[in-house]
C-alpha atoms as a PDB file:
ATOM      1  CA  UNK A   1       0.000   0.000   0.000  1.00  0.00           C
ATOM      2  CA  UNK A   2       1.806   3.042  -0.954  1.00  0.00           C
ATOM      3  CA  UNK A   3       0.823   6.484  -1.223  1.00  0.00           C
ATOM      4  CA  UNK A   4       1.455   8.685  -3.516  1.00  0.00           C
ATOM      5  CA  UNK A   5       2.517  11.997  -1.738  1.00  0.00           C
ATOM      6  CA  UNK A   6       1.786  15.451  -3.417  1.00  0.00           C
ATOM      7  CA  UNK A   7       2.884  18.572  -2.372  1.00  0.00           C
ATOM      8  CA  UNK A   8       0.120  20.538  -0.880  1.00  0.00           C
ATOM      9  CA  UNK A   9       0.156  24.283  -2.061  1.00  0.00           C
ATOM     10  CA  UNK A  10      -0.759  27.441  -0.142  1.00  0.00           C
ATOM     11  CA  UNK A  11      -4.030  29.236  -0.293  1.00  0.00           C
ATOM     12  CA  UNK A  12      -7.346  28.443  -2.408  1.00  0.00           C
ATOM     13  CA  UNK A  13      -6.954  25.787  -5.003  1.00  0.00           C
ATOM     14  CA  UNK A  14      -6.401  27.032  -8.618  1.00  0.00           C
ATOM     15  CA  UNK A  15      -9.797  27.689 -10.860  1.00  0.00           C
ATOM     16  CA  UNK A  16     -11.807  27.424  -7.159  1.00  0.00           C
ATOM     17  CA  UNK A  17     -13.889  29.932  -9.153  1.00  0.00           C
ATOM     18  CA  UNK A  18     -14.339  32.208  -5.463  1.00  0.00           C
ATOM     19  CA  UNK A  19     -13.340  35.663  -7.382  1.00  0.00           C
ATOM     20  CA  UNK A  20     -15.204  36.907 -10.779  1.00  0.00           C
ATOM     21  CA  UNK A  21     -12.427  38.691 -11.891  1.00  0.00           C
ATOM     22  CA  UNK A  22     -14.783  39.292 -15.519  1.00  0.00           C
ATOM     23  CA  UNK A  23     -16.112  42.136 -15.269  1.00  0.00           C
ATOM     24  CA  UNK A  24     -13.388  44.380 -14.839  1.00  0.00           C
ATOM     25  CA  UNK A  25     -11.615  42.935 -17.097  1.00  0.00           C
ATOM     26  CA  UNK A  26     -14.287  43.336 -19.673  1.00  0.00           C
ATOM     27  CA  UNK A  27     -14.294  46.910 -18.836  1.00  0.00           C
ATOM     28  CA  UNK A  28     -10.096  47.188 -19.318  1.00  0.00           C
ATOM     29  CA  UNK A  29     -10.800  45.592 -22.635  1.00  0.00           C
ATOM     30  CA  UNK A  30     -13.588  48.006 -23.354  1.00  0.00           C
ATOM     31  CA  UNK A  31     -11.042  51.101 -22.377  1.00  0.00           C
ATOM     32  CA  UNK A  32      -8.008  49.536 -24.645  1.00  0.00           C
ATOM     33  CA  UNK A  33     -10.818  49.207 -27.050  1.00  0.00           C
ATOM     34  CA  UNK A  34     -11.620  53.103 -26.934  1.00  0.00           C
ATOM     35  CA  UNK A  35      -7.558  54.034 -26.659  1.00  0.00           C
ATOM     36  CA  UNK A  36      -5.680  51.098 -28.548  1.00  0.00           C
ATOM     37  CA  UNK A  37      -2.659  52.737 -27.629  1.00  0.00           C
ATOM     38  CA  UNK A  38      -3.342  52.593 -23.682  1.00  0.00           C
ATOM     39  CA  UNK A  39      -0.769  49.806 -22.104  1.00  0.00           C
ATOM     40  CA  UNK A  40      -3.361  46.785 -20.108  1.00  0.00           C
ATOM     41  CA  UNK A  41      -1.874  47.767 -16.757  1.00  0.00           C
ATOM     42  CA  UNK A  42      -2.341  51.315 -17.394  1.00  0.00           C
ATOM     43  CA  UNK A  43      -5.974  50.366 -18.382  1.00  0.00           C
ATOM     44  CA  UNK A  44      -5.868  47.970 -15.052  1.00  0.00           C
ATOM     45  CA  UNK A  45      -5.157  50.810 -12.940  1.00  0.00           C
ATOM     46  CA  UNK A  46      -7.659  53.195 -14.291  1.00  0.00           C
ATOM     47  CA  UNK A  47     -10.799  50.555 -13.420  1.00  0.00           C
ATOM     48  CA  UNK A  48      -8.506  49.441 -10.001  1.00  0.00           C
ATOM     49  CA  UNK A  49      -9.523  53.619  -8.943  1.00  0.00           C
ATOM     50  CA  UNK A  50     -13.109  53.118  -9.808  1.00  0.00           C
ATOM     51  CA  UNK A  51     -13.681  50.099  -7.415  1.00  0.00           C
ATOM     52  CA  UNK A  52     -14.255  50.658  -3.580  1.00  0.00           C
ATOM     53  CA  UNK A  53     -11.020  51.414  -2.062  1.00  0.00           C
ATOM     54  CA  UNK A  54      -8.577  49.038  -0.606  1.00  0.00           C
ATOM     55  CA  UNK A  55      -5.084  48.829   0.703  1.00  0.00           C
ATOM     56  CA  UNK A  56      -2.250  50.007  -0.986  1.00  0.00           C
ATOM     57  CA  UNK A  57      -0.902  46.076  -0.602  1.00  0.00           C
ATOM     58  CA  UNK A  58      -4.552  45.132  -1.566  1.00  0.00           C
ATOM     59  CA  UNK A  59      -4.659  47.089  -4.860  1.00  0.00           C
ATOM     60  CA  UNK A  60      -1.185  45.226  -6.111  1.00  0.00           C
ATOM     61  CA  UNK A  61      -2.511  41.940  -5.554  1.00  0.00           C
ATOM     62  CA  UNK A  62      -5.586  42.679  -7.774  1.00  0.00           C
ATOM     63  CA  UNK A  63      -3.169  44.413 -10.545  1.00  0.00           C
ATOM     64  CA  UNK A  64      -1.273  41.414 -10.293  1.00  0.00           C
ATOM     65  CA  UNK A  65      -3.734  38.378 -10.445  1.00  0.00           C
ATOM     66  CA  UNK A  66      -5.394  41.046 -13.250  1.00  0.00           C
ATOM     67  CA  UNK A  67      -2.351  40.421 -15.142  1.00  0.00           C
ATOM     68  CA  UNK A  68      -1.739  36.935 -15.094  1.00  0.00           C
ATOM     69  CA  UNK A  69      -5.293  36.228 -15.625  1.00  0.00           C
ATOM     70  CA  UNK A  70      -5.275  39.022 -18.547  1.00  0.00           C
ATOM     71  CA  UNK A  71      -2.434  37.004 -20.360  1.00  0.00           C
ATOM     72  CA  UNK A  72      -4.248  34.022 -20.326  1.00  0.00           C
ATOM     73  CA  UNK A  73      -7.584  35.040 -21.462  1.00  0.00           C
ATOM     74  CA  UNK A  74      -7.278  38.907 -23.468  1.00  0.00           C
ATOM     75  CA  UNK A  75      -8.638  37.760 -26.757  1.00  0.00           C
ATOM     76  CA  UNK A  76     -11.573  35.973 -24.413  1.00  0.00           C
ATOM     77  CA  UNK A  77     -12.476  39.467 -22.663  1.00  0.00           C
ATOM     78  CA  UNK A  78     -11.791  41.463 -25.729  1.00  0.00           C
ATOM     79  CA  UNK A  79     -14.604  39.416 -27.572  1.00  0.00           C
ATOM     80  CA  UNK A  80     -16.939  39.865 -24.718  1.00  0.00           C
ATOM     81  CA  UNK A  81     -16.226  43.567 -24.922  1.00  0.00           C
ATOM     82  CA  UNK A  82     -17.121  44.082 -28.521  1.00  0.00           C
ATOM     83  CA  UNK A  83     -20.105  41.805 -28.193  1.00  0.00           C
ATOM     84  CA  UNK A  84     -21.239  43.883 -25.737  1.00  0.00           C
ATOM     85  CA  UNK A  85     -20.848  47.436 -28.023  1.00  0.00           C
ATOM     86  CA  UNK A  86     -23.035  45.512 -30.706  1.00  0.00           C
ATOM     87  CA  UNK A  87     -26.991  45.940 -30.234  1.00  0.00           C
ATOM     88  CA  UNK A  88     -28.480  42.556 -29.433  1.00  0.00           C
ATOM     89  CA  UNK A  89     -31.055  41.975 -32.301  1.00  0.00           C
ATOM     90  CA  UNK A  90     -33.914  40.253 -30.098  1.00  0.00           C
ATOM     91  CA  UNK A  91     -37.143  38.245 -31.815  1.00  0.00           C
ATOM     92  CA  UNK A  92     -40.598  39.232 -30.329  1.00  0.00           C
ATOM     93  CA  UNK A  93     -43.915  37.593 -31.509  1.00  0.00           C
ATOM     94  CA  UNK A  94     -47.073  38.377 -31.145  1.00  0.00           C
ATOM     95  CA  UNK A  95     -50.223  37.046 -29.595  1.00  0.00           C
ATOM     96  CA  UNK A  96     -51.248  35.993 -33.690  1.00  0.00           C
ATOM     97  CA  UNK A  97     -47.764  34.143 -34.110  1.00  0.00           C
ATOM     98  CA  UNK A  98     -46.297  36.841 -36.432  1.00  0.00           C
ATOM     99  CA  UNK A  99     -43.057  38.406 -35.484  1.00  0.00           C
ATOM    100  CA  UNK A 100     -40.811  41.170 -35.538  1.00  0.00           C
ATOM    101  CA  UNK A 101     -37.681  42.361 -35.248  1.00  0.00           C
ATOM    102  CA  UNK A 102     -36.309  44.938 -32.654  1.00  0.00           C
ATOM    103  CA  UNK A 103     -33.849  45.998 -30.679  1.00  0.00           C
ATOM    104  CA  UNK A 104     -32.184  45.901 -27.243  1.00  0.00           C
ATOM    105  CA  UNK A 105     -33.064  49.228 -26.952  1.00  0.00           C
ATOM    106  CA  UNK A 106     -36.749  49.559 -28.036  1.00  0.00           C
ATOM    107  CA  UNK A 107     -37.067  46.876 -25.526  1.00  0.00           C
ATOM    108  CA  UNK A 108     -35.727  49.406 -22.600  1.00  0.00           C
ATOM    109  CA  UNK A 109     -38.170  52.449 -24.075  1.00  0.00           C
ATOM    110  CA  UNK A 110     -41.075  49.848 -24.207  1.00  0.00           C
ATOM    111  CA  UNK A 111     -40.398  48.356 -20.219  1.00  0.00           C
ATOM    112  CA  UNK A 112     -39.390  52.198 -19.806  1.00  0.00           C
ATOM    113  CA  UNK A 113     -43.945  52.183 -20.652  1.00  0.00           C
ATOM    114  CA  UNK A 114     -44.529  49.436 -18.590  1.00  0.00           C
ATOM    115  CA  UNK A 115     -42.643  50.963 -15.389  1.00  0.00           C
ATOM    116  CA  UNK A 116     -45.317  54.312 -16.379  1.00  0.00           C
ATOM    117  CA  UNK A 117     -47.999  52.328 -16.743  1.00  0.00           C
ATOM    118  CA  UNK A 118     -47.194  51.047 -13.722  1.00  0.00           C
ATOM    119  CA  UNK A 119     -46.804  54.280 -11.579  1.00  0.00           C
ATOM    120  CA  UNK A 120     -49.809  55.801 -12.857  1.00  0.00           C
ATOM    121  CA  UNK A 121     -51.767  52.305 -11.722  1.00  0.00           C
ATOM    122  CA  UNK A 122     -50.978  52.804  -8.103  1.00  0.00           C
ATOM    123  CA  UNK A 123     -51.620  56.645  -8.782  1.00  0.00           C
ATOM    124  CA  UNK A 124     -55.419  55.527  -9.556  1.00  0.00           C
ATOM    125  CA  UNK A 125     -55.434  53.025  -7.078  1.00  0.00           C
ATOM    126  CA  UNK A 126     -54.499  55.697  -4.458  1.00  0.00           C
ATOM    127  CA  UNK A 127     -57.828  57.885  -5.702  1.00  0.00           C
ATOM    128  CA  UNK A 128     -59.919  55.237  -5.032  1.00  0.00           C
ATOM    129  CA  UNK A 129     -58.323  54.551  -1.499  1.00  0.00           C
ATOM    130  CA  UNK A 130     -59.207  58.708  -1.326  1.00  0.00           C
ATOM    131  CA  UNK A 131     -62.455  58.334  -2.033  1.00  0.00           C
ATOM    132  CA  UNK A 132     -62.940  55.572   0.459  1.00  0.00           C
ATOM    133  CA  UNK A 133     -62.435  58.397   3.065  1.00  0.00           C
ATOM    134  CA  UNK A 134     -64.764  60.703   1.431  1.00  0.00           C
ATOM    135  CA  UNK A 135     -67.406  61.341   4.149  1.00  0.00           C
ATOM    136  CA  UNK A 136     -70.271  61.611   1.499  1.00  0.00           C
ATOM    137  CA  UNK A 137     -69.564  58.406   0.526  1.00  0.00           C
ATOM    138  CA  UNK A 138     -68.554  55.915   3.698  1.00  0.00           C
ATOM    139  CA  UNK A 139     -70.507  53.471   4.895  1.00  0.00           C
ATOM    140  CA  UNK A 140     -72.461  53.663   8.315  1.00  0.00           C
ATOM    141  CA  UNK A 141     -69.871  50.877   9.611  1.00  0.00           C
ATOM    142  CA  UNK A 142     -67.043  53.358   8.380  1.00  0.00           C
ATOM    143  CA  UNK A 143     -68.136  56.235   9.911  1.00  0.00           C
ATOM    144  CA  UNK A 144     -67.923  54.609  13.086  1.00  0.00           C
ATOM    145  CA  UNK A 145     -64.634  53.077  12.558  1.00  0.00           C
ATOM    146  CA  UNK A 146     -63.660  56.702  11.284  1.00  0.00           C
ATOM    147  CA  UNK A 147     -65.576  58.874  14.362  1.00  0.00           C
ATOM    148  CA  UNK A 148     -63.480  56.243  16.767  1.00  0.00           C
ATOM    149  CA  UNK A 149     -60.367  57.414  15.407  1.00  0.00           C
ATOM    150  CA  UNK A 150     -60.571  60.572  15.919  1.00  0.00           C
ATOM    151  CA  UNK A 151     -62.571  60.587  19.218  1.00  0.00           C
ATOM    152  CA  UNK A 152     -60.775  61.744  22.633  1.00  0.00           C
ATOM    153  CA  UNK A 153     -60.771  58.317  24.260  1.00  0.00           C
ATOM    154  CA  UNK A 154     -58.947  56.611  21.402  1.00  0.00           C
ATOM    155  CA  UNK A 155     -56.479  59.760  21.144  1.00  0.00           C
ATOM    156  CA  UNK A 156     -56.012  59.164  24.886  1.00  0.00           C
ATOM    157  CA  UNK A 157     -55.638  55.727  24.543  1.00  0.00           C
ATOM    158  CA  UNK A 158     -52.205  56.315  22.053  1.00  0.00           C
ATOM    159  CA  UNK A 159     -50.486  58.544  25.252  1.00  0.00           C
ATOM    160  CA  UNK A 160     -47.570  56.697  27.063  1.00  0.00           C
ATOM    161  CA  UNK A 161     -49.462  57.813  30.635  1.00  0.00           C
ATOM    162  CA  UNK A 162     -52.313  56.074  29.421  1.00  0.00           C
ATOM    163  CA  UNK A 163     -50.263  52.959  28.527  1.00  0.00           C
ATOM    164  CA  UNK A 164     -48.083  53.171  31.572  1.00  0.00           C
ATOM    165  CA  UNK A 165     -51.385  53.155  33.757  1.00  0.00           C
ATOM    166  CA  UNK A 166     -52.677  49.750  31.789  1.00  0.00           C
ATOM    167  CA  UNK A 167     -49.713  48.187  32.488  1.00  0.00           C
ATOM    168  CA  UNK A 168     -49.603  48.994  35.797  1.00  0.00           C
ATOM    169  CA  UNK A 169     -53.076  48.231  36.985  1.00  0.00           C
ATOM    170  CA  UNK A 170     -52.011  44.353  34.997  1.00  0.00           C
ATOM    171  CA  UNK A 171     -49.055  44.088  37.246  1.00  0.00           C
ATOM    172  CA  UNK A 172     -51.573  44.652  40.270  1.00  0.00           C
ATOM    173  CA  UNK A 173     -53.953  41.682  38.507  1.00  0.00           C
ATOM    174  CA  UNK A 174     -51.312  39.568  38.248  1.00  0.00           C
ATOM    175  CA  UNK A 175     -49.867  40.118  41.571  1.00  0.00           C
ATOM    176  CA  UNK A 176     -53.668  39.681  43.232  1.00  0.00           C
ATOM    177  CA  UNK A 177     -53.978  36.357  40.945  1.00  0.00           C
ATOM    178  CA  UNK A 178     -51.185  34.325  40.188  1.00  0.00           C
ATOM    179  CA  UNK A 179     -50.978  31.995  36.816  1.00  0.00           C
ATOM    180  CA  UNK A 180     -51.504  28.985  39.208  1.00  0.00           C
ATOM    181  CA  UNK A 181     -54.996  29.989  40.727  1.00  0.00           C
ATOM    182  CA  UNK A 182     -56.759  31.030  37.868  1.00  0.00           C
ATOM    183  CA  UNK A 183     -60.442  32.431  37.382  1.00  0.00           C
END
């Protein structure tokens, strides 16, 4: 029975996946896209000030696992980068089963209506709740609900005296009759 020993390395295994280094490096390869001329570290630094700050330490270990990982995959984040400058042609059909063509952004302008649509739902909604409390046009069963509201007792009720008092006159209950004795 022999084992095989391997040397055990330091840290997270390699490709654990716990980082998504992707999208800033889409973004460098959308900025060397804009300036050709613009070095990848340069570009690295220039999203690396954009992100939430870290230590100065910190930063150099993102510039540097930035790099490696930019070597190994540029022409992957470069591609993802210029697919993601080209408007996405999308296929729609309709209720009858014909179809047409649009694009990303007609899609944004038409959920752009449906947010609107939307808003000016709950703004109707909210008149009707309004004319719920319309005097002229509540119920007997409201107007009681409504008079109780704003009568003196129930406004008396919501003062901390008031509440202090209940509490106190149930510490006096309990005190009289204890959970055992019951009645």
């Amino acid at each position: 029975m022999e084992q095989k020993q391997t040397k055990r390395h330091v840290g997270r295994p390699a490709g654990s996946g716990m980082i998504d280094d992707d999208p800033p490096l889409i973004r460098v390869a959308e900025i060397l896209l804009d300036q050709p001329q613009m070095k990848p570290t340069t570009a690295m630094r220039k999203v690396l000030r954009t992100m939430p700050p870290t230590t100065e330490e910190g930063d150099r270990t993102i510039l540097r696992r930035w790099q490696s990982r930019w070597r190994v995959g540029s022409a992957r984040y470069t591609e993802k980068a210029k697919a993601k400058r080209q408007p996405s042609v999308t296929v729609r059909r309709s209720a009858s089963g014909g179809g047409y063509r649009g694009f990303s952004a007609m899609d944004r302008v038409l959920e752009t209506f449906r947010k609107a649509d939307a808003v000016a739902d709950s703004f109707r909604k909210a008149e009707e709740m309004a004319k719920l409390y319309d005097p002229a046009r509540m119920s007997t069963f409201q107007k009681a609900v409504m008079g109780y509201i704003d009568s003196p007792l129930y406004k008396a009720m919501q003062e901390p005296e008031f509440m202090r008092r209940i509490r106190e006159q149930q510490e006096m209950i309990e005190r009289m009759f204890p959970k055992g004795i019951g009645f």
